[in-house]
PDB file of N, CA and C in Angstrom:
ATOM      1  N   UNK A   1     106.449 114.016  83.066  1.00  0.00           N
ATOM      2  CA  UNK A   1     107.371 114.664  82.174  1.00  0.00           C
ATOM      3  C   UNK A   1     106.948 114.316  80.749  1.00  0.00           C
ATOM      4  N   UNK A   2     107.421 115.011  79.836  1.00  0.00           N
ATOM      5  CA  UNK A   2     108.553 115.795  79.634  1.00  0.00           C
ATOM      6  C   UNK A   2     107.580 117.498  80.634  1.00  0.00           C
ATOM      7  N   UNK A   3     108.773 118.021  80.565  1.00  0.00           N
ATOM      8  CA  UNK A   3     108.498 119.612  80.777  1.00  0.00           C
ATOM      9  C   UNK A   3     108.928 120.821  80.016  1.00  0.00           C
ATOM     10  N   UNK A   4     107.494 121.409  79.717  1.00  0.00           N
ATOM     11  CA  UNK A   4     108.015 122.464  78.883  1.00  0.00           C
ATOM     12  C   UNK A   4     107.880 123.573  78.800  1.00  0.00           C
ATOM     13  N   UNK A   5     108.361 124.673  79.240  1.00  0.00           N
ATOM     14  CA  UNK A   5     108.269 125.833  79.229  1.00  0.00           C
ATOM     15  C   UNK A   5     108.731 126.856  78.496  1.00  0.00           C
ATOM     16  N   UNK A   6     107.570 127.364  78.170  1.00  0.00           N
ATOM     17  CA  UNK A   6     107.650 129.006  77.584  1.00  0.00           C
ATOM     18  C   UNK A   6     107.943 130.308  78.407  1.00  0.00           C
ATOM     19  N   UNK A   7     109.302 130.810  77.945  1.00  0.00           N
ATOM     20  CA  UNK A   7     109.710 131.959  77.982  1.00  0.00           C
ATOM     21  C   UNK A   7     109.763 131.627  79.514  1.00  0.00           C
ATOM     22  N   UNK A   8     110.629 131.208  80.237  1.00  0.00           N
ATOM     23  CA  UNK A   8     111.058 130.620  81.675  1.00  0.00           C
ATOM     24  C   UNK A   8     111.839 132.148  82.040  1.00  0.00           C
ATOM     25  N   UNK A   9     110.936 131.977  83.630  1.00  0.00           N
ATOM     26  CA  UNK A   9     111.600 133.024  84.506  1.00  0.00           C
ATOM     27  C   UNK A   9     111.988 132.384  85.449  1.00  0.00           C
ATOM     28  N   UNK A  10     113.400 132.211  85.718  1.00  0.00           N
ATOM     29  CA  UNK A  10     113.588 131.342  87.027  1.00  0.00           C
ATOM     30  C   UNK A  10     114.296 131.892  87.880  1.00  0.00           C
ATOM     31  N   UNK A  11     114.220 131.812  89.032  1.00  0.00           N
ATOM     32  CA  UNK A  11     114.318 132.458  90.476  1.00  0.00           C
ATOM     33  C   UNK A  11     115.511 131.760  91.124  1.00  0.00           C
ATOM     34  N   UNK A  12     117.059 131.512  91.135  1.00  0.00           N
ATOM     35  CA  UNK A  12     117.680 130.664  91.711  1.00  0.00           C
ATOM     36  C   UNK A  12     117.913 130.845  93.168  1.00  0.00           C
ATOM     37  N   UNK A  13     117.616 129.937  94.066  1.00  0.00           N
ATOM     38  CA  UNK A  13     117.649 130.438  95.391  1.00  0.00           C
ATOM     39  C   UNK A  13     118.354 129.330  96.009  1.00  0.00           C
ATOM     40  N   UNK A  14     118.965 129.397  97.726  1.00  0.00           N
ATOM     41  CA  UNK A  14     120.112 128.871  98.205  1.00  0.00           C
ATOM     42  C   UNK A  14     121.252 129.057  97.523  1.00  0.00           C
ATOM     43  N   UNK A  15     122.311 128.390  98.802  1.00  0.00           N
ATOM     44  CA  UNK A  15     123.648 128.511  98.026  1.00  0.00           C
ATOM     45  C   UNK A  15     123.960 127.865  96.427  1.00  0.00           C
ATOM     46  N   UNK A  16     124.927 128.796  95.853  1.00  0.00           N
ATOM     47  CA  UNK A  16     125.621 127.594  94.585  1.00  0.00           C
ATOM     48  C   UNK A  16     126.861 126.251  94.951  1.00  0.00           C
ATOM     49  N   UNK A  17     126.205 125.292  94.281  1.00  0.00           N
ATOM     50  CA  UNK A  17     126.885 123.904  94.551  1.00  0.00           C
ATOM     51  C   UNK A  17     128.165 123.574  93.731  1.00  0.00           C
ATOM     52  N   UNK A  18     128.797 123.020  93.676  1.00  0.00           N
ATOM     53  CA  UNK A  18     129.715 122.615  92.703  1.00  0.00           C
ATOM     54  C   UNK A  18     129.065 121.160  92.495  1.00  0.00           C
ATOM     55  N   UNK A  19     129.261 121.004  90.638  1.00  0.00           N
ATOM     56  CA  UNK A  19     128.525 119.849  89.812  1.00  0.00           C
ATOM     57  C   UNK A  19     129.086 119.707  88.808  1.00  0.00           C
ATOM     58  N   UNK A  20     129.014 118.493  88.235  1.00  0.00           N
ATOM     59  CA  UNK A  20     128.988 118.125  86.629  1.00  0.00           C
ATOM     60  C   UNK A  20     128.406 118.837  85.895  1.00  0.00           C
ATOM     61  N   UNK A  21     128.462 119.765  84.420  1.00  0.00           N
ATOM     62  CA  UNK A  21     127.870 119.738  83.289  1.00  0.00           C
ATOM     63  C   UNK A  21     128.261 119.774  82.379  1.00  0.00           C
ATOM     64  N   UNK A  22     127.485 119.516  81.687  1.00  0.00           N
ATOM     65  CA  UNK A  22     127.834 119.471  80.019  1.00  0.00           C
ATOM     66  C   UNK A  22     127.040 119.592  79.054  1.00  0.00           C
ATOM     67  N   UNK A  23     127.386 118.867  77.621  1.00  0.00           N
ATOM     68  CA  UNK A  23     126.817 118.654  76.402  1.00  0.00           C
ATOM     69  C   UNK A  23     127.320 117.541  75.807  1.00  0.00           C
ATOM     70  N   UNK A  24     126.902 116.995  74.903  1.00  0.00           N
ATOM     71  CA  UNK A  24     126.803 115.792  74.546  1.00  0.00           C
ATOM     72  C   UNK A  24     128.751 115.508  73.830  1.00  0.00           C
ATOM     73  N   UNK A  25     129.437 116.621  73.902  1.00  0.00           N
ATOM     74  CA  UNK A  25     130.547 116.565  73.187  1.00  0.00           C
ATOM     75  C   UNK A  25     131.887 116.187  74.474  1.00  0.00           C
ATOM     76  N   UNK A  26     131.533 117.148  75.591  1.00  0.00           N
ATOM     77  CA  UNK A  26     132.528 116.923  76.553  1.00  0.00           C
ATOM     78  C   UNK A  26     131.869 117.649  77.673  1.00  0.00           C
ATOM     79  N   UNK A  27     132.054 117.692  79.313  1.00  0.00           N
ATOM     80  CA  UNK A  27     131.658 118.204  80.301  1.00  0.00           C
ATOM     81  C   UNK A  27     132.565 118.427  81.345  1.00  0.00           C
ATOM     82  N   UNK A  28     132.205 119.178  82.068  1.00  0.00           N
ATOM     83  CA  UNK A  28     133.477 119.707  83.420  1.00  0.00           C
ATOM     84  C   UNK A  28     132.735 120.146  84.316  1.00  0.00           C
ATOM     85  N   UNK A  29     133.356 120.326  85.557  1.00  0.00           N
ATOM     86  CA  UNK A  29     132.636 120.804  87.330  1.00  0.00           C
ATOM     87  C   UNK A  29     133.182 122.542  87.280  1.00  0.00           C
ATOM     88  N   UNK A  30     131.286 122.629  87.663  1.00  0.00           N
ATOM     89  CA  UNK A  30     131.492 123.799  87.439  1.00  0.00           C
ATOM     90  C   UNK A  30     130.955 124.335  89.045  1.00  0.00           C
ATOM     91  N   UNK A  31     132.346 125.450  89.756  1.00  0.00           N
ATOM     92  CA  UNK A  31     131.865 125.538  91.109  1.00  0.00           C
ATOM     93  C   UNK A  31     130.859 126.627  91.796  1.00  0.00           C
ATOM     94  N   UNK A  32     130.378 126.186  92.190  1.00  0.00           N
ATOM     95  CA  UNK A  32     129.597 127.065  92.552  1.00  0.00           C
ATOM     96  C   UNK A  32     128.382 127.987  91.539  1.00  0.00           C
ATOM     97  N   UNK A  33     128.155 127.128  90.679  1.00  0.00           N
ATOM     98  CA  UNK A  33     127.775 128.092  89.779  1.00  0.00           C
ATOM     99  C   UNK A  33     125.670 127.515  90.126  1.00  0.00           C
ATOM    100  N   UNK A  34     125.719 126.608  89.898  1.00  0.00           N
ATOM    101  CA  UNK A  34     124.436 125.804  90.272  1.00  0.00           C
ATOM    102  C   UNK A  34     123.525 125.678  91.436  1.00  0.00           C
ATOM    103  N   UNK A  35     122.851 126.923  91.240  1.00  0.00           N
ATOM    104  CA  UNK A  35     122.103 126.848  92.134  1.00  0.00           C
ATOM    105  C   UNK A  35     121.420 125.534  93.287  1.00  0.00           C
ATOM    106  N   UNK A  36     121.043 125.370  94.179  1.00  0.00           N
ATOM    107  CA  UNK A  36     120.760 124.404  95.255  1.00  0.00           C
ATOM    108  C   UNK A  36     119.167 124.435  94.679  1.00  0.00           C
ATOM    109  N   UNK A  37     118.716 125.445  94.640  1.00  0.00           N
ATOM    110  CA  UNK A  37     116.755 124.769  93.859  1.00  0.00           C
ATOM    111  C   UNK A  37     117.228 126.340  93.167  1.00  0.00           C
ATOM    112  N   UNK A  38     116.058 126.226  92.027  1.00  0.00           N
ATOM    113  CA  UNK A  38     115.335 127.459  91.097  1.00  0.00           C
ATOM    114  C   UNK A  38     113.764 127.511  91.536  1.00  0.00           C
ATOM    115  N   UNK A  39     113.295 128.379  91.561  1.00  0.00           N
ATOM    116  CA  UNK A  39     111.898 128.664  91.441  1.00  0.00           C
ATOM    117  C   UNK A  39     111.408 129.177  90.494  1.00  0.00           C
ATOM    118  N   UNK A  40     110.602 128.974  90.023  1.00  0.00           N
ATOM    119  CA  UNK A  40     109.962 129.659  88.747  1.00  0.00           C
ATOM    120  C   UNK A  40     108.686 130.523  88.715  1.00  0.00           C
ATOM    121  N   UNK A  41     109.051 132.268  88.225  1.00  0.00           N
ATOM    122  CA  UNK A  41     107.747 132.603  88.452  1.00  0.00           C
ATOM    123  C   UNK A  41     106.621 132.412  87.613  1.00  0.00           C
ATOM    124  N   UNK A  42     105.360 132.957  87.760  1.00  0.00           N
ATOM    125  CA  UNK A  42     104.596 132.841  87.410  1.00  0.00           C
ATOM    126  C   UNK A  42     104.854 132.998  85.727  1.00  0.00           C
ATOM    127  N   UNK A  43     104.221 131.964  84.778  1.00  0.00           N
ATOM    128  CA  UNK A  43     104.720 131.901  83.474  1.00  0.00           C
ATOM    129  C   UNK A  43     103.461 131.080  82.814  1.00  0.00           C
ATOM    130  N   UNK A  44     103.575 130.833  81.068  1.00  0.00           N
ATOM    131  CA  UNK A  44     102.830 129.738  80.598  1.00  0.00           C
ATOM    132  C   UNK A  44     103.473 128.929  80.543  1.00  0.00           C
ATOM    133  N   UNK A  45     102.785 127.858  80.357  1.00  0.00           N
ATOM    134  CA  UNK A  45     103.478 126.533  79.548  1.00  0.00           C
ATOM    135  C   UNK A  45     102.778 126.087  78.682  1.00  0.00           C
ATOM    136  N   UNK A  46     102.650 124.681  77.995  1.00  0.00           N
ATOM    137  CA  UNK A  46     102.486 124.537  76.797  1.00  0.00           C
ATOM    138  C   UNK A  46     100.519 125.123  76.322  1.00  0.00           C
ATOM    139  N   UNK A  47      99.848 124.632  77.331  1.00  0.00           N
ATOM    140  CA  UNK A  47      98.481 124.734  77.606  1.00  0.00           C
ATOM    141  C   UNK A  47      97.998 125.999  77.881  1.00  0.00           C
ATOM    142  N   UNK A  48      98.781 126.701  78.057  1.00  0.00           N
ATOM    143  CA  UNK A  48      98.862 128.343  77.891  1.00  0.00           C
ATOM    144  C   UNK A  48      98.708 128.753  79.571  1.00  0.00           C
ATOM    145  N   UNK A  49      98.555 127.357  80.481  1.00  0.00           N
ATOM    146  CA  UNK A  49      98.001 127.997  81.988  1.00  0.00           C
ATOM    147  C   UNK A  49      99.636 128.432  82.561  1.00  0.00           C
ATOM    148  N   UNK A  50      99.300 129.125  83.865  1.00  0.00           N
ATOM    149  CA  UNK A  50     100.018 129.383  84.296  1.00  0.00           C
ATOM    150  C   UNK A  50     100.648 128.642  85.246  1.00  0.00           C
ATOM    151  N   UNK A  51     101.932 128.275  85.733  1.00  0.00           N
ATOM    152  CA  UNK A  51     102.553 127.540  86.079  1.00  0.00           C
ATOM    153  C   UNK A  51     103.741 128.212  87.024  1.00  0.00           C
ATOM    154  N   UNK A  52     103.927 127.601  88.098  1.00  0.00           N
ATOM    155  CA  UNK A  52     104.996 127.967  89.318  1.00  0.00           C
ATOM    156  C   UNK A  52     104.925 126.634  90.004  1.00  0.00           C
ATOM    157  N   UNK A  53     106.617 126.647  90.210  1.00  0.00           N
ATOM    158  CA  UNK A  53     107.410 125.559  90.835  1.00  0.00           C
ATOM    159  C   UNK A  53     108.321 125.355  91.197  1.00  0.00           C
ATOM    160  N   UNK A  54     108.955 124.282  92.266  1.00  0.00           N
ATOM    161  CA  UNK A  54     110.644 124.968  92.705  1.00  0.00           C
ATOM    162  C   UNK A  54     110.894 123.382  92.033  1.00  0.00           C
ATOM    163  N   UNK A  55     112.320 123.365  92.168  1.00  0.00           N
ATOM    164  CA  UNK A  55     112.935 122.471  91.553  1.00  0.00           C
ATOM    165  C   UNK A  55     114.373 122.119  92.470  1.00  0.00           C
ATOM    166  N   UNK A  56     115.186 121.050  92.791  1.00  0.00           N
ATOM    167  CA  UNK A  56     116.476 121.051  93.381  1.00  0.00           C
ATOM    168  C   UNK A  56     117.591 120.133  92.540  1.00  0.00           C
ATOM    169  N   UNK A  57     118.481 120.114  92.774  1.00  0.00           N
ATOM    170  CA  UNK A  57     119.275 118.774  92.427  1.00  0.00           C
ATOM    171  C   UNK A  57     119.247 118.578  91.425  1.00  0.00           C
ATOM    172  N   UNK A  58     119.366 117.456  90.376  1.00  0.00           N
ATOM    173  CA  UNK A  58     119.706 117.385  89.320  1.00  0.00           C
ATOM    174  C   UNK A  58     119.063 118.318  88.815  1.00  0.00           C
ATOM    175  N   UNK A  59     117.509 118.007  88.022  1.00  0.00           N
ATOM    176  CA  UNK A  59     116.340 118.665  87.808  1.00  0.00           C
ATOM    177  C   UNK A  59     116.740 120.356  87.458  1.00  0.00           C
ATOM    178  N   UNK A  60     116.855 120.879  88.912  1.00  0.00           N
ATOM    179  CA  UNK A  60     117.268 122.304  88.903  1.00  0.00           C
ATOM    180  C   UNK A  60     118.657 123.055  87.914  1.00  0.00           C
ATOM    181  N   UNK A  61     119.934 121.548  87.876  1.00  0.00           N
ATOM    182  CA  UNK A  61     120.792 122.068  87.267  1.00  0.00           C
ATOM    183  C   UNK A  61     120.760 121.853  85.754  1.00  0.00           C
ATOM    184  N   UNK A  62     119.260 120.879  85.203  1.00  0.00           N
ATOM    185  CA  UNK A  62     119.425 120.541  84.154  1.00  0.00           C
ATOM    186  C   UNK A  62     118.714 122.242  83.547  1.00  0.00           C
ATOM    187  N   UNK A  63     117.190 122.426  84.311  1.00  0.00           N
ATOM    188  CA  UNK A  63     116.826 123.625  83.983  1.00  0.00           C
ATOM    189  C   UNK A  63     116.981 124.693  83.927  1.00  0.00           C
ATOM    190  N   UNK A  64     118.626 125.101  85.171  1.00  0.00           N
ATOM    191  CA  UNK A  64     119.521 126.253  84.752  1.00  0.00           C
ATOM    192  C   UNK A  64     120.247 126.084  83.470  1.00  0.00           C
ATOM    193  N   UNK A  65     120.758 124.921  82.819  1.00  0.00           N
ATOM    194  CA  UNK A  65     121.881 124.670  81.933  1.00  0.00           C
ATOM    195  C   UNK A  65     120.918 125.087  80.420  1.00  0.00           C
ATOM    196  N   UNK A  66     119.344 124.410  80.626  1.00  0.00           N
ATOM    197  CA  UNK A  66     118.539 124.546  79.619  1.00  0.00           C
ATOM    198  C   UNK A  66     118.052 126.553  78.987  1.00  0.00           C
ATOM    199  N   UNK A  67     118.236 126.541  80.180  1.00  0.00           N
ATOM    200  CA  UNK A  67     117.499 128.288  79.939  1.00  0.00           C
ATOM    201  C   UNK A  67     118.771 129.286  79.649  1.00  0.00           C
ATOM    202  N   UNK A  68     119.719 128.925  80.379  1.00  0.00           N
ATOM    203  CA  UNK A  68     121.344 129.663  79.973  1.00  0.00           C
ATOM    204  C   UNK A  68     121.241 129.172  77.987  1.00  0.00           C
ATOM    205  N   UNK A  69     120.919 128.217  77.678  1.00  0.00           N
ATOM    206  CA  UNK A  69     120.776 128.029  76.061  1.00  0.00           C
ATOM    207  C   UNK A  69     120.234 129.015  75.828  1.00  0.00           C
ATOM    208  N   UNK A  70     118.857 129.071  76.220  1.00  0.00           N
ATOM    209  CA  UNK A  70     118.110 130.133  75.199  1.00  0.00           C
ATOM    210  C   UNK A  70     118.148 131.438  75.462  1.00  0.00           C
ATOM    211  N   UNK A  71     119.044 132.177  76.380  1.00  0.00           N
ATOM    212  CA  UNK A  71     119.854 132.957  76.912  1.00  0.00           C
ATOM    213  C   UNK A  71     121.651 133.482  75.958  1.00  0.00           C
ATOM    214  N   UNK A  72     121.915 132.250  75.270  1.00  0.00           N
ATOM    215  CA  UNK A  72     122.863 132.073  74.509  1.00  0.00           C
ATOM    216  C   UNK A  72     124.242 132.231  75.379  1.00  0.00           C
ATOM    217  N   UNK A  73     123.882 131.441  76.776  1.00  0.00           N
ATOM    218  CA  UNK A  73     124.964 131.154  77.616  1.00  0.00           C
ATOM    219  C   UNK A  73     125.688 129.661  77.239  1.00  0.00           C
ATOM    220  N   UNK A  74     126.701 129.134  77.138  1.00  0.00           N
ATOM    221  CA  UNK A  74     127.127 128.297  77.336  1.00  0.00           C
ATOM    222  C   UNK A  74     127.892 127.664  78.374  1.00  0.00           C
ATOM    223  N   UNK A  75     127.809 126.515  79.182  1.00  0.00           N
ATOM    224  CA  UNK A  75     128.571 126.049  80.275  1.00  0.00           C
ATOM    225  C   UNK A  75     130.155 126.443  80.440  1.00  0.00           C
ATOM    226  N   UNK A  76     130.675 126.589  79.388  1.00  0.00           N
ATOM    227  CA  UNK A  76     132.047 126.977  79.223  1.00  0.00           C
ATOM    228  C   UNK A  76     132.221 128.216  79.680  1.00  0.00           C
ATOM    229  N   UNK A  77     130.918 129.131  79.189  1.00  0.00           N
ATOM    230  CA  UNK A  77     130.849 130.401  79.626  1.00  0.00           C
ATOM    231  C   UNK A  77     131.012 130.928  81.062  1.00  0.00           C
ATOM    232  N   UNK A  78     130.763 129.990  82.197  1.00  0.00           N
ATOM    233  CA  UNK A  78     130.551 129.981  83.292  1.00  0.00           C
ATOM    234  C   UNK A  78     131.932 129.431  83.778  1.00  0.00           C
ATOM    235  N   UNK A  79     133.097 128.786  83.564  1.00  0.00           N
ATOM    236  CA  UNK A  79     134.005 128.292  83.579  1.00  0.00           C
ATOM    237  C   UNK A  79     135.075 129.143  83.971  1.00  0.00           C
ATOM    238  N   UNK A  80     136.119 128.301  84.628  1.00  0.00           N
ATOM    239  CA  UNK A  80     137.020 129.722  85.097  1.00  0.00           C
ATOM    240  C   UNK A  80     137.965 129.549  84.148  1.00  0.00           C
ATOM    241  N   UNK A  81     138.945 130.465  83.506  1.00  0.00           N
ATOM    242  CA  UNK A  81     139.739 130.517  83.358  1.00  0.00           C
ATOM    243  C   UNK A  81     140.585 129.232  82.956  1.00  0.00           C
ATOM    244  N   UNK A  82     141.245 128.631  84.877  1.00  0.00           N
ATOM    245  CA  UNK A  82     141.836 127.844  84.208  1.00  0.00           C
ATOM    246  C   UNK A  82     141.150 126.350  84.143  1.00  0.00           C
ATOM    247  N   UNK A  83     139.619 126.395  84.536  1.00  0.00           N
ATOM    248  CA  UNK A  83     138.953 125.042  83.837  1.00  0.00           C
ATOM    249  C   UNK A  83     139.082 125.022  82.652  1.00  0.00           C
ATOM    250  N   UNK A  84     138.674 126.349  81.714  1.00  0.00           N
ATOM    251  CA  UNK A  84     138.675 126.252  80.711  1.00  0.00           C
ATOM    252  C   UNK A  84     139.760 125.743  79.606  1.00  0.00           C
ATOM    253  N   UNK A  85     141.056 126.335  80.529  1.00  0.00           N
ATOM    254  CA  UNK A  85     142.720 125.631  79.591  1.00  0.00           C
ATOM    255  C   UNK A  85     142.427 124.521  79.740  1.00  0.00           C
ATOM    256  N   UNK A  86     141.860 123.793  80.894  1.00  0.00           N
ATOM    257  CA  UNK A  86     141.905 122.389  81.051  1.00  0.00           C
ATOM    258  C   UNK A  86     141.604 121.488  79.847  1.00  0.00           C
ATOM    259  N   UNK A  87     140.149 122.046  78.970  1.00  0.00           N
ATOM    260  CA  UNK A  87     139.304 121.526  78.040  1.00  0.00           C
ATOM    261  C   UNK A  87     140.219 122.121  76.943  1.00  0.00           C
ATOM    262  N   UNK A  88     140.717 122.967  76.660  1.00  0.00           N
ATOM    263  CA  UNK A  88     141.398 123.532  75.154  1.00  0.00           C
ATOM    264  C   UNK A  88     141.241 122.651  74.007  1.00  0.00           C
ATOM    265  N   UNK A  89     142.189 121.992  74.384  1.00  0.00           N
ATOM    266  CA  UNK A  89     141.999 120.673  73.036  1.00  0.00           C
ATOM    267  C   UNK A  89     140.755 120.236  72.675  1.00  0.00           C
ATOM    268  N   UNK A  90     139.920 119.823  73.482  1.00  0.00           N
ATOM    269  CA  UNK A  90     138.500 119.612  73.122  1.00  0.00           C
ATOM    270  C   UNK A  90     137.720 120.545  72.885  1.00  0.00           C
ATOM    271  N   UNK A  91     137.705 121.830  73.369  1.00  0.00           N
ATOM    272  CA  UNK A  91     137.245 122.860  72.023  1.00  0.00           C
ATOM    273  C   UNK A  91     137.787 123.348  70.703  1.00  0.00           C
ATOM    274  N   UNK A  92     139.000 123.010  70.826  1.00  0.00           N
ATOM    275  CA  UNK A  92     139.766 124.043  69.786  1.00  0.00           C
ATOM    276  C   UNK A  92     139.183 122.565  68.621  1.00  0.00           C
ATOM    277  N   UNK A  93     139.102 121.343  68.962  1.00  0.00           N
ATOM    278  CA  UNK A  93     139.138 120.572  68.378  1.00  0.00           C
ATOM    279  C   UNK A  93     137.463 120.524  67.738  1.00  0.00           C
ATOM    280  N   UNK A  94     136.963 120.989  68.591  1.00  0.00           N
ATOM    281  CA  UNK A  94     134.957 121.071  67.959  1.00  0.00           C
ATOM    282  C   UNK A  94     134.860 122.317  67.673  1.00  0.00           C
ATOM    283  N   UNK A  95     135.770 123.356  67.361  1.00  0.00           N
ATOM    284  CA  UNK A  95     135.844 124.135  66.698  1.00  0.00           C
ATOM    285  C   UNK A  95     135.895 124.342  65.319  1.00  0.00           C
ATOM    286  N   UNK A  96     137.129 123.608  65.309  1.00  0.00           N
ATOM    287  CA  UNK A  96     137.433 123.190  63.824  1.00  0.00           C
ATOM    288  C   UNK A  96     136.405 122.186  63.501  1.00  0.00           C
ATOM    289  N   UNK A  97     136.036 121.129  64.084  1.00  0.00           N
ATOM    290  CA  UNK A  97     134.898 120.477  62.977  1.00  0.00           C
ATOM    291  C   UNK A  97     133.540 120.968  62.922  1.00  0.00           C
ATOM    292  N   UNK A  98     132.995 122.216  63.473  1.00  0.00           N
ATOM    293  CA  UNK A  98     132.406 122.958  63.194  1.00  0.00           C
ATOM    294  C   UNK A  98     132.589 124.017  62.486  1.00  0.00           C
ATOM    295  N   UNK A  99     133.542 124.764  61.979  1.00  0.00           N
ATOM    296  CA  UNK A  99     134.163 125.437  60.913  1.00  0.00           C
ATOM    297  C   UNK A  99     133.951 124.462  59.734  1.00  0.00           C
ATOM    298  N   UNK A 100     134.422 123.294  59.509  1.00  0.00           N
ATOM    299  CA  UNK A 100     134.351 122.469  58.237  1.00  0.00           C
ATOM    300  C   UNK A 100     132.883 121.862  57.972  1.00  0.00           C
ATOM    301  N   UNK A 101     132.298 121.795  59.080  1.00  0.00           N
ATOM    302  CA  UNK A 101     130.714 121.409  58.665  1.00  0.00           C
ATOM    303  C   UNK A 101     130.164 122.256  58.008  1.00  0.00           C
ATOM    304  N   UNK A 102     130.502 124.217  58.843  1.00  0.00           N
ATOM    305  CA  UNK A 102     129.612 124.849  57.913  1.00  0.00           C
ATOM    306  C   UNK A 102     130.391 125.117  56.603  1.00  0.00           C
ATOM    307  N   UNK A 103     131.309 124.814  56.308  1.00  0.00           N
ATOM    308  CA  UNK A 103     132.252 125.560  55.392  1.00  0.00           C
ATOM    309  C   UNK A 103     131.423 124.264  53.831  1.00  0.00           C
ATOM    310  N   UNK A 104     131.263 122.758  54.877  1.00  0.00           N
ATOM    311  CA  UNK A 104     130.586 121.802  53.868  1.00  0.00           C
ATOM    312  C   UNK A 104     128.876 122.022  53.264  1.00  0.00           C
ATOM    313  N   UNK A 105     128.311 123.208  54.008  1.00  0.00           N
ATOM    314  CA  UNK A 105     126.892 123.640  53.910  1.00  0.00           C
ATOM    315  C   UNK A 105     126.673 124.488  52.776  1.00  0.00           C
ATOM    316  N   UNK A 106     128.155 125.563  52.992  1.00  0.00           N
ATOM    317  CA  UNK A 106     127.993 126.358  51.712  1.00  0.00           C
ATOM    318  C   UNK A 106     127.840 126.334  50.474  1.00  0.00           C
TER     319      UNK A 106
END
């Protein structure tokens, strides 16, 4: 490691698990959403070769959570309903101090 991939095509295969995820601010179980392995097709990586691989378990849910980023998915996004009331306060709350950070940029 580390691992790095360019422009990731990933293949999620088996059932979805229920798991932990998150971000460095707060995290919640998200069911079924996490694939059991990803596969990845044929792609570059940093060396420009081409690269294919499966992945399971942690690994797999870190590299679904990573590519939903550059996708402009967020974990919350995937969340039901009422997981999401669950967290309220802790977004509404990194909401606002993200409103005042950028409001301190301007």
């Amino acid at each position: 490691m580390p691992l790095v991939l360019i422009n990731p095509q990933i293949r999620p295969f088996g059932p979805g698990v229920t798991g932990p995820e998150g971000c460095p601010e707060f995290s919640g179980n998200l069911r079924g959403h996490h694939p059991s392995g990803i596969g990845r097709g044929p792609g570059d990586e940093r060396q420009g070769e081409k690269i294919e691989f499966k992945a399971g378990g942690l690994l797999s849910r870190a590299i679904q959570h990573e590519v939903d980023h550059l996708n402009g998915i967020l974990f919350i996004d995937r969340m039901s309903s009422l997981e999401k009331s669950e967290l309220k306060p802790e977004l509404d709350s990194l909401q606002t101090a993200t409103k005042e950070e950028l409001k301190k940029k301007k």
